[in-house]
PDB file of N, CA and C in Angstrom:
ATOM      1  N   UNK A   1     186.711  78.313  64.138  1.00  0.00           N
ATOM      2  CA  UNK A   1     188.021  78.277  64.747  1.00  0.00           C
ATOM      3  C   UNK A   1     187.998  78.919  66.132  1.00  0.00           C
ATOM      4  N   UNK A   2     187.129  79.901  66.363  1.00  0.00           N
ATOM      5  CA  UNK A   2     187.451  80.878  67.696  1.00  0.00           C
ATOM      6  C   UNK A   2     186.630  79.465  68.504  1.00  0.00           C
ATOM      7  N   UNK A   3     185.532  79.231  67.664  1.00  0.00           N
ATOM      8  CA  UNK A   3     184.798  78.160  69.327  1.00  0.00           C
ATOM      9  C   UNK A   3     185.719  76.800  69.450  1.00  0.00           C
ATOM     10  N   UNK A   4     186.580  76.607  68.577  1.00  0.00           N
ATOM     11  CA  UNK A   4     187.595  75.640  69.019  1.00  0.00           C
ATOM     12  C   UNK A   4     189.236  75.926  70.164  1.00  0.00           C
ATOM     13  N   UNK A   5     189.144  77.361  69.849  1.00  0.00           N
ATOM     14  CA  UNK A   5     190.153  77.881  70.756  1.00  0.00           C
ATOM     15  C   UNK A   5     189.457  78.153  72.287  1.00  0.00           C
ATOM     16  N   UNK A   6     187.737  78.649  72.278  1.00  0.00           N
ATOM     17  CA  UNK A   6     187.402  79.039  73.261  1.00  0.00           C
ATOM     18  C   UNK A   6     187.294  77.597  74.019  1.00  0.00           C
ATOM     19  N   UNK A   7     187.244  76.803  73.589  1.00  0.00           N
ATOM     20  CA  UNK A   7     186.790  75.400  74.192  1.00  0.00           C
ATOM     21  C   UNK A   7     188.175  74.995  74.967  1.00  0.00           C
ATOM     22  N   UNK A   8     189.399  75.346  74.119  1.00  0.00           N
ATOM     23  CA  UNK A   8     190.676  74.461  74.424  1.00  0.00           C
ATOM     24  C   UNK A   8     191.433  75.936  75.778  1.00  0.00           C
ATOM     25  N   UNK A   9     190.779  76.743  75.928  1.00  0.00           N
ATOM     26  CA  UNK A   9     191.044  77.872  76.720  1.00  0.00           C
ATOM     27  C   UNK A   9     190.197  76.900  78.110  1.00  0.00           C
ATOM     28  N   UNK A  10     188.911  76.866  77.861  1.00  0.00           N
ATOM     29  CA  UNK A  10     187.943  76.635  78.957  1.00  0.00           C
ATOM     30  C   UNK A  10     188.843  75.151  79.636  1.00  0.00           C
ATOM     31  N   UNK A  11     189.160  74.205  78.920  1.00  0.00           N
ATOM     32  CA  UNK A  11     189.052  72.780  79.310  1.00  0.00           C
ATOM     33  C   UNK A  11     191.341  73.495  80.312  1.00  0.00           C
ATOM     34  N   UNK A  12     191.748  74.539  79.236  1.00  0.00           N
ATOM     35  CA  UNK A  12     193.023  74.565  80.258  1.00  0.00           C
ATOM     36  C   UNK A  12     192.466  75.526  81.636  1.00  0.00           C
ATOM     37  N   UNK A  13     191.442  75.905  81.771  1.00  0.00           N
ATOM     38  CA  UNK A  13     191.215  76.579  83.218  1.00  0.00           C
ATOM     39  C   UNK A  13     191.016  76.067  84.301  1.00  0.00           C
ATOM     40  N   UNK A  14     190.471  74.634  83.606  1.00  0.00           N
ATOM     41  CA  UNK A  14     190.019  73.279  84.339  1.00  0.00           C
ATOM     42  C   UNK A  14     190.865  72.903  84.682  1.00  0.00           C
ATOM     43  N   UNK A  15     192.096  72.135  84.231  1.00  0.00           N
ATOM     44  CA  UNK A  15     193.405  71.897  83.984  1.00  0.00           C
ATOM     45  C   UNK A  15     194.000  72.342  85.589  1.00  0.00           C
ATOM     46  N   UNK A  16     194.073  73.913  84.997  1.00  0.00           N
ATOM     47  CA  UNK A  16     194.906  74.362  86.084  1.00  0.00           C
ATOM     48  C   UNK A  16     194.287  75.151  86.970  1.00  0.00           C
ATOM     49  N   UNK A  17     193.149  74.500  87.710  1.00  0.00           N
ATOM     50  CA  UNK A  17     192.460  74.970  88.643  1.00  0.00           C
ATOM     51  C   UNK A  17     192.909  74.136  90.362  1.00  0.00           C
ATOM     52  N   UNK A  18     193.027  72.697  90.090  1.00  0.00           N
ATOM     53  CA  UNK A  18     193.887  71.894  90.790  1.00  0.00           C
ATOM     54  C   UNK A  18     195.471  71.898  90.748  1.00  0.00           C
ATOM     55  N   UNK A  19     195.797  71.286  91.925  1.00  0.00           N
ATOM     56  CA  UNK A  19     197.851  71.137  91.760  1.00  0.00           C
ATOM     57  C   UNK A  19     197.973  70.023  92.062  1.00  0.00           C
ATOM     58  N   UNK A  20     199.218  69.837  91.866  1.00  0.00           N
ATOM     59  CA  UNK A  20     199.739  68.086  92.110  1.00  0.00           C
ATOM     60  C   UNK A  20     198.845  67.152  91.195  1.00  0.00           C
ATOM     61  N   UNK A  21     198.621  65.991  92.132  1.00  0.00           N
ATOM     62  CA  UNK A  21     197.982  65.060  91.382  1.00  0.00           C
ATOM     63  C   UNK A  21     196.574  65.566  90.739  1.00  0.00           C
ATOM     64  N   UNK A  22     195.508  66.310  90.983  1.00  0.00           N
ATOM     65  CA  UNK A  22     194.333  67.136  90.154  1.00  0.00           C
ATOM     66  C   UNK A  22     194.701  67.555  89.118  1.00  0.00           C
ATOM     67  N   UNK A  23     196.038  68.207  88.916  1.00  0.00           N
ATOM     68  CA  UNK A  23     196.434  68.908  87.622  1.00  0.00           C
ATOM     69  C   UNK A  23     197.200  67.619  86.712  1.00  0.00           C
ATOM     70  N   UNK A  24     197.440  66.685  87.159  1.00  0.00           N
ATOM     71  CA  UNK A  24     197.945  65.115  86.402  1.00  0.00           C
ATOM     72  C   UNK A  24     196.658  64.994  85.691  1.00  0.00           C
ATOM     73  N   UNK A  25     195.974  64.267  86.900  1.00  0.00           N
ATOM     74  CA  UNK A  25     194.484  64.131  86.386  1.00  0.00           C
ATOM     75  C   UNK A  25     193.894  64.459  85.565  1.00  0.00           C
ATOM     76  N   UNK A  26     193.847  65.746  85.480  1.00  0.00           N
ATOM     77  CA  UNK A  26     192.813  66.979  84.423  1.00  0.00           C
ATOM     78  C   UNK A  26     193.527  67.084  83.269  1.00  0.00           C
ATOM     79  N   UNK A  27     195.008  66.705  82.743  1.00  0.00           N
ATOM     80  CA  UNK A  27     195.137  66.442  81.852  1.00  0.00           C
ATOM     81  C   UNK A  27     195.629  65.334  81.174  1.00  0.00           C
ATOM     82  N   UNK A  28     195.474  64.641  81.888  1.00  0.00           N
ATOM     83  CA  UNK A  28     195.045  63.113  81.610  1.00  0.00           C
ATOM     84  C   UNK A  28     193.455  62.660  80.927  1.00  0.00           C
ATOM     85  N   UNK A  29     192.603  63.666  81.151  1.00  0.00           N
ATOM     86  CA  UNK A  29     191.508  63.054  81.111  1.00  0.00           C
ATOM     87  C   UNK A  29     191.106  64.121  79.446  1.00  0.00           C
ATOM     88  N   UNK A  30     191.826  65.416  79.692  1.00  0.00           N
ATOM     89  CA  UNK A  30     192.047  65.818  78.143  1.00  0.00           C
ATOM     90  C   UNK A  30     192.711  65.134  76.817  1.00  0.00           C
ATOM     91  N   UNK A  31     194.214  64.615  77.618  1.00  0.00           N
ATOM     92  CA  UNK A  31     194.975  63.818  76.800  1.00  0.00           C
ATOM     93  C   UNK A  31     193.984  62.559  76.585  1.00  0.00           C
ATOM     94  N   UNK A  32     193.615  62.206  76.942  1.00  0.00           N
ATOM     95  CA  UNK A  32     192.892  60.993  76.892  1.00  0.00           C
ATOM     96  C   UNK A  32     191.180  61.026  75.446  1.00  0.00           C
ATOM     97  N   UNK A  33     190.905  62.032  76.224  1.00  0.00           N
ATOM     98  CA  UNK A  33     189.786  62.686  74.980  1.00  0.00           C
ATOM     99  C   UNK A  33     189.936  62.828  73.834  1.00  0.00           C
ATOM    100  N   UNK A  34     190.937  63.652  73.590  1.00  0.00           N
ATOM    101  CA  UNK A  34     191.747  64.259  72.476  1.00  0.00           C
ATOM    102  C   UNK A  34     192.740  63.426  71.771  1.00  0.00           C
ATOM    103  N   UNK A  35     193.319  62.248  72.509  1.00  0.00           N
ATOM    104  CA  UNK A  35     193.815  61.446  71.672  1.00  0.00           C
ATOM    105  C   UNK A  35     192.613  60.494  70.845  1.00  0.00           C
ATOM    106  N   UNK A  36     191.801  60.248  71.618  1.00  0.00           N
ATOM    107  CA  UNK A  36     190.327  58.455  70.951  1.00  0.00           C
ATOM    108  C   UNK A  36     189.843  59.422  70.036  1.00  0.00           C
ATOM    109  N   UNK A  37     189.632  60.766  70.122  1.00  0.00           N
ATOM    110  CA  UNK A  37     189.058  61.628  69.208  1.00  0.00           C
ATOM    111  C   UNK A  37     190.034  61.469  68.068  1.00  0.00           C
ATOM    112  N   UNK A  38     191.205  61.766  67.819  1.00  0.00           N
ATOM    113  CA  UNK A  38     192.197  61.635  66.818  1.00  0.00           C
ATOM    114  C   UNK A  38     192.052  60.573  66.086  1.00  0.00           C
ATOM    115  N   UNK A  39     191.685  59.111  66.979  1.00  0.00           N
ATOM    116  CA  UNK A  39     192.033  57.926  66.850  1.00  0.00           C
ATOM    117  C   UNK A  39     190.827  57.639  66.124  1.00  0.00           C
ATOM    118  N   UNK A  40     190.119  58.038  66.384  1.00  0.00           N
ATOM    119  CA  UNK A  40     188.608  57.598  65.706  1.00  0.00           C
ATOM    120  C   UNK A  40     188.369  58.635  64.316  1.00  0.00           C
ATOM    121  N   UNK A  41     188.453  59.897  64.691  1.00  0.00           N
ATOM    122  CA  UNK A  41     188.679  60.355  63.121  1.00  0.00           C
ATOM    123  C   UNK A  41     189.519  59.904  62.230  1.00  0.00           C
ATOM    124  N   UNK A  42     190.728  59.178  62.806  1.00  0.00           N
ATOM    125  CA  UNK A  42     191.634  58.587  61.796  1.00  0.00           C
ATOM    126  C   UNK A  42     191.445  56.926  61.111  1.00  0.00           C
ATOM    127  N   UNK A  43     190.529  56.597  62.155  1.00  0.00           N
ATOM    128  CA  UNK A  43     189.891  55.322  61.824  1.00  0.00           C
ATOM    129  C   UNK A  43     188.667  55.337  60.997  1.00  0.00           C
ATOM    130  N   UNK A  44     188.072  56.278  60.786  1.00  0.00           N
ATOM    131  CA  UNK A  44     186.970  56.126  60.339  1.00  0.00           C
ATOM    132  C   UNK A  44     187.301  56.722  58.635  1.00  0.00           C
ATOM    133  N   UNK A  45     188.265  57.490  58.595  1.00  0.00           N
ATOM    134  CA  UNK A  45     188.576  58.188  57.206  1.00  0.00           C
ATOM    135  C   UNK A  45     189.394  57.156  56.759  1.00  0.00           C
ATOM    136  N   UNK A  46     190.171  56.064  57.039  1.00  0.00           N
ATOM    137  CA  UNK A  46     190.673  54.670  56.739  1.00  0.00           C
ATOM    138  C   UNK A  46     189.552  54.175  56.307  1.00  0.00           C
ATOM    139  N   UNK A  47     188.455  53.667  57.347  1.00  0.00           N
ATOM    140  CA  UNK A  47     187.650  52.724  56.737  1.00  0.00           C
ATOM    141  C   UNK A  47     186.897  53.266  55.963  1.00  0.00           C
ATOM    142  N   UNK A  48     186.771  54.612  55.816  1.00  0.00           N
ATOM    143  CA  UNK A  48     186.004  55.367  54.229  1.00  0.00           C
ATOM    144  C   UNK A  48     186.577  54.759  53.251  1.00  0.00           C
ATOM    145  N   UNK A  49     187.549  55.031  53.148  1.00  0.00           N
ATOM    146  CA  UNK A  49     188.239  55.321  51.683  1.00  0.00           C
ATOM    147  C   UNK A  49     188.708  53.905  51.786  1.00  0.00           C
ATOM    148  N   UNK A  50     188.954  52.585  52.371  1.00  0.00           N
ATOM    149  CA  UNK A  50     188.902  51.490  52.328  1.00  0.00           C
ATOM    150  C   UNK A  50     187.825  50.637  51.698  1.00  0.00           C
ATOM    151  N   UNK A  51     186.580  51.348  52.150  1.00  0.00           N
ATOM    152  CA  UNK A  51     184.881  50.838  51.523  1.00  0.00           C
ATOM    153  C   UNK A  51     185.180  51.616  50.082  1.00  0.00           C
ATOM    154  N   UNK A  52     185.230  52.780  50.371  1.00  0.00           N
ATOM    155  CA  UNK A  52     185.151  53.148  48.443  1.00  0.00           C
ATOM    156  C   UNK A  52     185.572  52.394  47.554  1.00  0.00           C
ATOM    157  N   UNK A  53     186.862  52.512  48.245  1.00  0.00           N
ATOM    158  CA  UNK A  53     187.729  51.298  46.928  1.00  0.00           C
ATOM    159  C   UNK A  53     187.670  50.065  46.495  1.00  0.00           C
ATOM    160  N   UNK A  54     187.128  49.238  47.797  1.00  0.00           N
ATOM    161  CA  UNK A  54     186.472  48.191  47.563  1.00  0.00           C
ATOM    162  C   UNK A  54     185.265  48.386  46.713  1.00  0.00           C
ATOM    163  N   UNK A  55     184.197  48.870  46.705  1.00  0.00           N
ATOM    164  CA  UNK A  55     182.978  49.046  46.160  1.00  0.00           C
ATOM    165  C   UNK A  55     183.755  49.652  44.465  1.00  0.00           C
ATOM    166  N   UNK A  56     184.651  50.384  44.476  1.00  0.00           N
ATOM    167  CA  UNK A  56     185.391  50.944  42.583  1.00  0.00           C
ATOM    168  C   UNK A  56     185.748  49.351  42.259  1.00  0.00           C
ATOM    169  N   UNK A  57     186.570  48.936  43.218  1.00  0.00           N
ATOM    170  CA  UNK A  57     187.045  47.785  42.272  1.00  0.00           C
ATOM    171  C   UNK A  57     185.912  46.716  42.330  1.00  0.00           C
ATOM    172  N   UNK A  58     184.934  46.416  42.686  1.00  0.00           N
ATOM    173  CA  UNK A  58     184.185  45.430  42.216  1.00  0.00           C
ATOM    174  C   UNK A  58     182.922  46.082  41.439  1.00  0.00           C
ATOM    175  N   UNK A  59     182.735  47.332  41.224  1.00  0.00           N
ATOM    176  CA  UNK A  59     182.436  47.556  40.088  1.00  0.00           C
ATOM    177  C   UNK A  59     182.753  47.411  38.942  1.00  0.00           C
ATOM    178  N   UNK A  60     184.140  47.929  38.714  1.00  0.00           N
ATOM    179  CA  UNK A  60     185.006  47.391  37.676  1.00  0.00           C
ATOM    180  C   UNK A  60     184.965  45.927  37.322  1.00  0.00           C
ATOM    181  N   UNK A  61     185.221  45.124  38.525  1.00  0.00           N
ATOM    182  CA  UNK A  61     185.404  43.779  38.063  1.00  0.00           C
ATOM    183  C   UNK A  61     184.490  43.200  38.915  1.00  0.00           C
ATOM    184  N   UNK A  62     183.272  42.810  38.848  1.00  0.00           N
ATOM    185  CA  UNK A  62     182.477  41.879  39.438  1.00  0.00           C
ATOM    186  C   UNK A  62     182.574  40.482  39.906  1.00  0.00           C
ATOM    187  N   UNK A  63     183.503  39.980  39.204  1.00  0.00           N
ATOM    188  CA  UNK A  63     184.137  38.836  39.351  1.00  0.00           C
ATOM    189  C   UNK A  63     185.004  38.439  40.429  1.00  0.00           C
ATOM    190  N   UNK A  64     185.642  39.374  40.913  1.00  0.00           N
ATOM    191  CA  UNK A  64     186.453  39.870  41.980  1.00  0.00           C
ATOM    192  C   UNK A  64     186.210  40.410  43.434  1.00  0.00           C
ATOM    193  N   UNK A  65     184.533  40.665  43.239  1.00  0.00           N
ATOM    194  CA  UNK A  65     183.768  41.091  44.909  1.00  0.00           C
ATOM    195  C   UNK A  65     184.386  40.167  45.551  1.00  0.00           C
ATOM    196  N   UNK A  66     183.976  39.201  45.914  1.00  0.00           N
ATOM    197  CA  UNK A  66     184.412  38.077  47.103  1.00  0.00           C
ATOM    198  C   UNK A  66     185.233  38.419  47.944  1.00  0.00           C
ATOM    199  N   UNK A  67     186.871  38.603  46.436  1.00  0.00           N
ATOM    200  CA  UNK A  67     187.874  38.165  47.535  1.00  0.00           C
ATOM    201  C   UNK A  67     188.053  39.627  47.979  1.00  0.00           C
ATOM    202  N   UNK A  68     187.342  40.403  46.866  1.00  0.00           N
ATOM    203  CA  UNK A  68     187.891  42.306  47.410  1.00  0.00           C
ATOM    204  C   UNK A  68     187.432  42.464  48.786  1.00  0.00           C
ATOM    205  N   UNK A  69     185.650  41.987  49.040  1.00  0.00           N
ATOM    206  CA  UNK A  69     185.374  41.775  50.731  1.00  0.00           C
ATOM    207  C   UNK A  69     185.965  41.288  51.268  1.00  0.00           C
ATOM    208  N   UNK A  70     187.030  40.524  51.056  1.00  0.00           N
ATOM    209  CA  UNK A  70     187.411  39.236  52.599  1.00  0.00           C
ATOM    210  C   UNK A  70     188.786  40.539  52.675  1.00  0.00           C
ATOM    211  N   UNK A  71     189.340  41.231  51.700  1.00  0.00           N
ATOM    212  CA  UNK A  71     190.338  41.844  51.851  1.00  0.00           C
ATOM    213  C   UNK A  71     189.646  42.837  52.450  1.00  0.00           C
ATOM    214  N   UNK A  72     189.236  43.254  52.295  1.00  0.00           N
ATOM    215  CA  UNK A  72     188.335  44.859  52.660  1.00  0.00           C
ATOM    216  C   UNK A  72     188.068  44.275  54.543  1.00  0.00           C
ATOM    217  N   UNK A  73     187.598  43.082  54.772  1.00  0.00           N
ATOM    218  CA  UNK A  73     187.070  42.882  55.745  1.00  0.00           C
ATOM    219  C   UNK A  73     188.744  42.958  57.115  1.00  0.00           C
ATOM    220  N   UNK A  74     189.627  42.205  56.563  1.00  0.00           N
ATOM    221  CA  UNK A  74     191.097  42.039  57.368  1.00  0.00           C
ATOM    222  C   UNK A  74     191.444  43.614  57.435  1.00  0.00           C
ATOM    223  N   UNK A  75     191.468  44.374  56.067  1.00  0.00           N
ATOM    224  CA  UNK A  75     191.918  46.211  56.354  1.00  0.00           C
ATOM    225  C   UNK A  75     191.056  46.795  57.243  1.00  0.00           C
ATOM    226  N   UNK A  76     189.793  46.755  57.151  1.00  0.00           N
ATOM    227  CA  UNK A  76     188.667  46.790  58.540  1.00  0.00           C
ATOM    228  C   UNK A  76     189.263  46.544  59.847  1.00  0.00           C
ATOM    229  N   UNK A  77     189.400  45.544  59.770  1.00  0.00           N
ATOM    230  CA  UNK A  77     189.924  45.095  61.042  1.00  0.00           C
ATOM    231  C   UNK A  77     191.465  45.721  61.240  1.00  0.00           C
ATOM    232  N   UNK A  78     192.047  45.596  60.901  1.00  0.00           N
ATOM    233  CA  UNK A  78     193.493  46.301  61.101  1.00  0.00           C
ATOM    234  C   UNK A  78     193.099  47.636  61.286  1.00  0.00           C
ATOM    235  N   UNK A  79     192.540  48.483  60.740  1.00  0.00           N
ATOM    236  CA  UNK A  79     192.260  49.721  61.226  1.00  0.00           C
ATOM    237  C   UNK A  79     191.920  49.964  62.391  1.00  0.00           C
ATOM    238  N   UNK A  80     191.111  48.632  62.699  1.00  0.00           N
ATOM    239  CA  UNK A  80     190.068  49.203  63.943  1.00  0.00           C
ATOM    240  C   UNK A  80     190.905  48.506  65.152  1.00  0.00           C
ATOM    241  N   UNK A  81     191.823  48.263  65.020  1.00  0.00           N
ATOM    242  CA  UNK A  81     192.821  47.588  66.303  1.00  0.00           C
ATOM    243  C   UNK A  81     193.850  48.713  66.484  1.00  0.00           C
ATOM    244  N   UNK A  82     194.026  50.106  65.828  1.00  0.00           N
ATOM    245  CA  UNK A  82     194.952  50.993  66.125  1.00  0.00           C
ATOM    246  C   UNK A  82     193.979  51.885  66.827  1.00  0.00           C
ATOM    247  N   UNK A  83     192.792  51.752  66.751  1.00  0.00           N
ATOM    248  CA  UNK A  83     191.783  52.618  68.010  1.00  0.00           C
ATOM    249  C   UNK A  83     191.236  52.039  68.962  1.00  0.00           C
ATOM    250  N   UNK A  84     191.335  50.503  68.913  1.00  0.00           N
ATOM    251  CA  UNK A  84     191.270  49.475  69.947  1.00  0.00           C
ATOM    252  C   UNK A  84     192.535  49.851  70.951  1.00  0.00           C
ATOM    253  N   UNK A  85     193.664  49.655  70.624  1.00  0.00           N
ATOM    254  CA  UNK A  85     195.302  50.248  71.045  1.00  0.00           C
ATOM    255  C   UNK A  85     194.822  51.327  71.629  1.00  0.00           C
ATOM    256  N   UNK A  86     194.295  52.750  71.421  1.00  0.00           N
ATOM    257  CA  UNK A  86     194.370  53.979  71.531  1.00  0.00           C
ATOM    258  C   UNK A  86     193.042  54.169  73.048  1.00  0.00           C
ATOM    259  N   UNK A  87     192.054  53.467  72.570  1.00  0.00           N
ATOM    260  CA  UNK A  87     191.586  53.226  73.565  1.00  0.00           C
ATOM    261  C   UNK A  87     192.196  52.820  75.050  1.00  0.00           C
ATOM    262  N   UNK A  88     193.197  51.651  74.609  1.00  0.00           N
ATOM    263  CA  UNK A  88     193.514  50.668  75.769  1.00  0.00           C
ATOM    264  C   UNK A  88     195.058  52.016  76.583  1.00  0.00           C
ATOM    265  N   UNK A  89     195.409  52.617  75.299  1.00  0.00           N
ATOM    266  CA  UNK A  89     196.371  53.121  76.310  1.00  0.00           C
ATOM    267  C   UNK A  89     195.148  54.494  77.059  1.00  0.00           C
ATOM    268  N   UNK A  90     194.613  55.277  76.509  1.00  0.00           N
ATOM    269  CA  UNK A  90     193.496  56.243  77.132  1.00  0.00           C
ATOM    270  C   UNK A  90     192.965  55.841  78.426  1.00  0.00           C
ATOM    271  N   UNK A  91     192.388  54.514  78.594  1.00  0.00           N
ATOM    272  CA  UNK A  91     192.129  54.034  79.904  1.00  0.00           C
ATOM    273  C   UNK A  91     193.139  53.729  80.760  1.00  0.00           C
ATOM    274  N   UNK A  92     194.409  53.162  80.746  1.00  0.00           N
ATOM    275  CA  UNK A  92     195.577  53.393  81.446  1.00  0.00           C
ATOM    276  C   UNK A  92     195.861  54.853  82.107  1.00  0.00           C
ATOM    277  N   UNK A  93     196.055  56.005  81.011  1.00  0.00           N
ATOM    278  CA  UNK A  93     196.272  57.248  81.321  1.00  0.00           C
ATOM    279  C   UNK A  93     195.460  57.821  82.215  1.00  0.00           C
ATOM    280  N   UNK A  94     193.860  56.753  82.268  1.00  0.00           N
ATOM    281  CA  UNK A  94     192.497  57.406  82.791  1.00  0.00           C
ATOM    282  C   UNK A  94     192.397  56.842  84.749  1.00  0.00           C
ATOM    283  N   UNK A  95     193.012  55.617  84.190  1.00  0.00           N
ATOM    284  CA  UNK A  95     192.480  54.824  85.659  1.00  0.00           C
ATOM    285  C   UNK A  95     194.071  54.431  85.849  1.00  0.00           C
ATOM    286  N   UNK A  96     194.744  54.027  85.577  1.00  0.00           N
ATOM    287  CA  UNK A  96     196.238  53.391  86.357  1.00  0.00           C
ATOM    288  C   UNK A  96     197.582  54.530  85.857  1.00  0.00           C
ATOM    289  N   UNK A  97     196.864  55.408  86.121  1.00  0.00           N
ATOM    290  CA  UNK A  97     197.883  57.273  85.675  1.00  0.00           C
ATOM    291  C   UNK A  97     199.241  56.334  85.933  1.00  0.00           C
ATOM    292  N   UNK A  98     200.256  56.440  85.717  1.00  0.00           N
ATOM    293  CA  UNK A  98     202.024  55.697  86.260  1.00  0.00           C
ATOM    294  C   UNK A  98     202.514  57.305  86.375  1.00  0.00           C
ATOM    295  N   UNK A  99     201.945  58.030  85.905  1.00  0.00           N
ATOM    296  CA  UNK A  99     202.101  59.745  86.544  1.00  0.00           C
ATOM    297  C   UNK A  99     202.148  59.755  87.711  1.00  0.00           C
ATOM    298  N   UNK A 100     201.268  59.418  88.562  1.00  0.00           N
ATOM    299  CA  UNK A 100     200.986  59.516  90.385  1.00  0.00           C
ATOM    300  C   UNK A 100     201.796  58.875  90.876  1.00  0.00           C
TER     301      UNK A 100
END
């Protein structure tokens, strides 16, 4: 916990070492980090526990793999278009700031 506070201390010194548009910038480029980071831990603990369940239920029922993959494969994908999104706004925030 302390090297997660010392980190989020260091990256605000950065922050506010510039004014005006530098200090937009610098936390833009945190906000930006710290959100795909969110976005991707939250995508990836989706598509965990999305694969598990797929893999329980066609254990259970073998008969049923197929369509459990083609379902498993669309929840895949839906997951991975809310960090596709998260991405697309991160690069906005990164390169076309509407801050400045």
């Amino acid at each position: 916990m302390k090297k997660i506070f010392v980190l989020f201390m260091a990256l605000g010194a950065a922050a506010f070492a510039g004014e005006g548009e530098t200090m937009i910038q610098a936390y833009s480029v945190i906000a930006a980090g710290v959100g795909l980071g969110l976005a991707a831990l939250g995508g990836a603990i989706g598509m965990g526990h999305t694969a598990a369940a797929t893999i329980a239920g066609t254990a259970r029922n073998p008969g049923l793999g197929g369509k459990l993959m083609t379902t498993m494969f669309i929840a895949l994908a839906m997951i991975e278009a809310q960090v596709i999104y998260t991405l697309v706004i991160a690069l906005i925030a990164l390169y076309a700031n509407p801050f400045l």
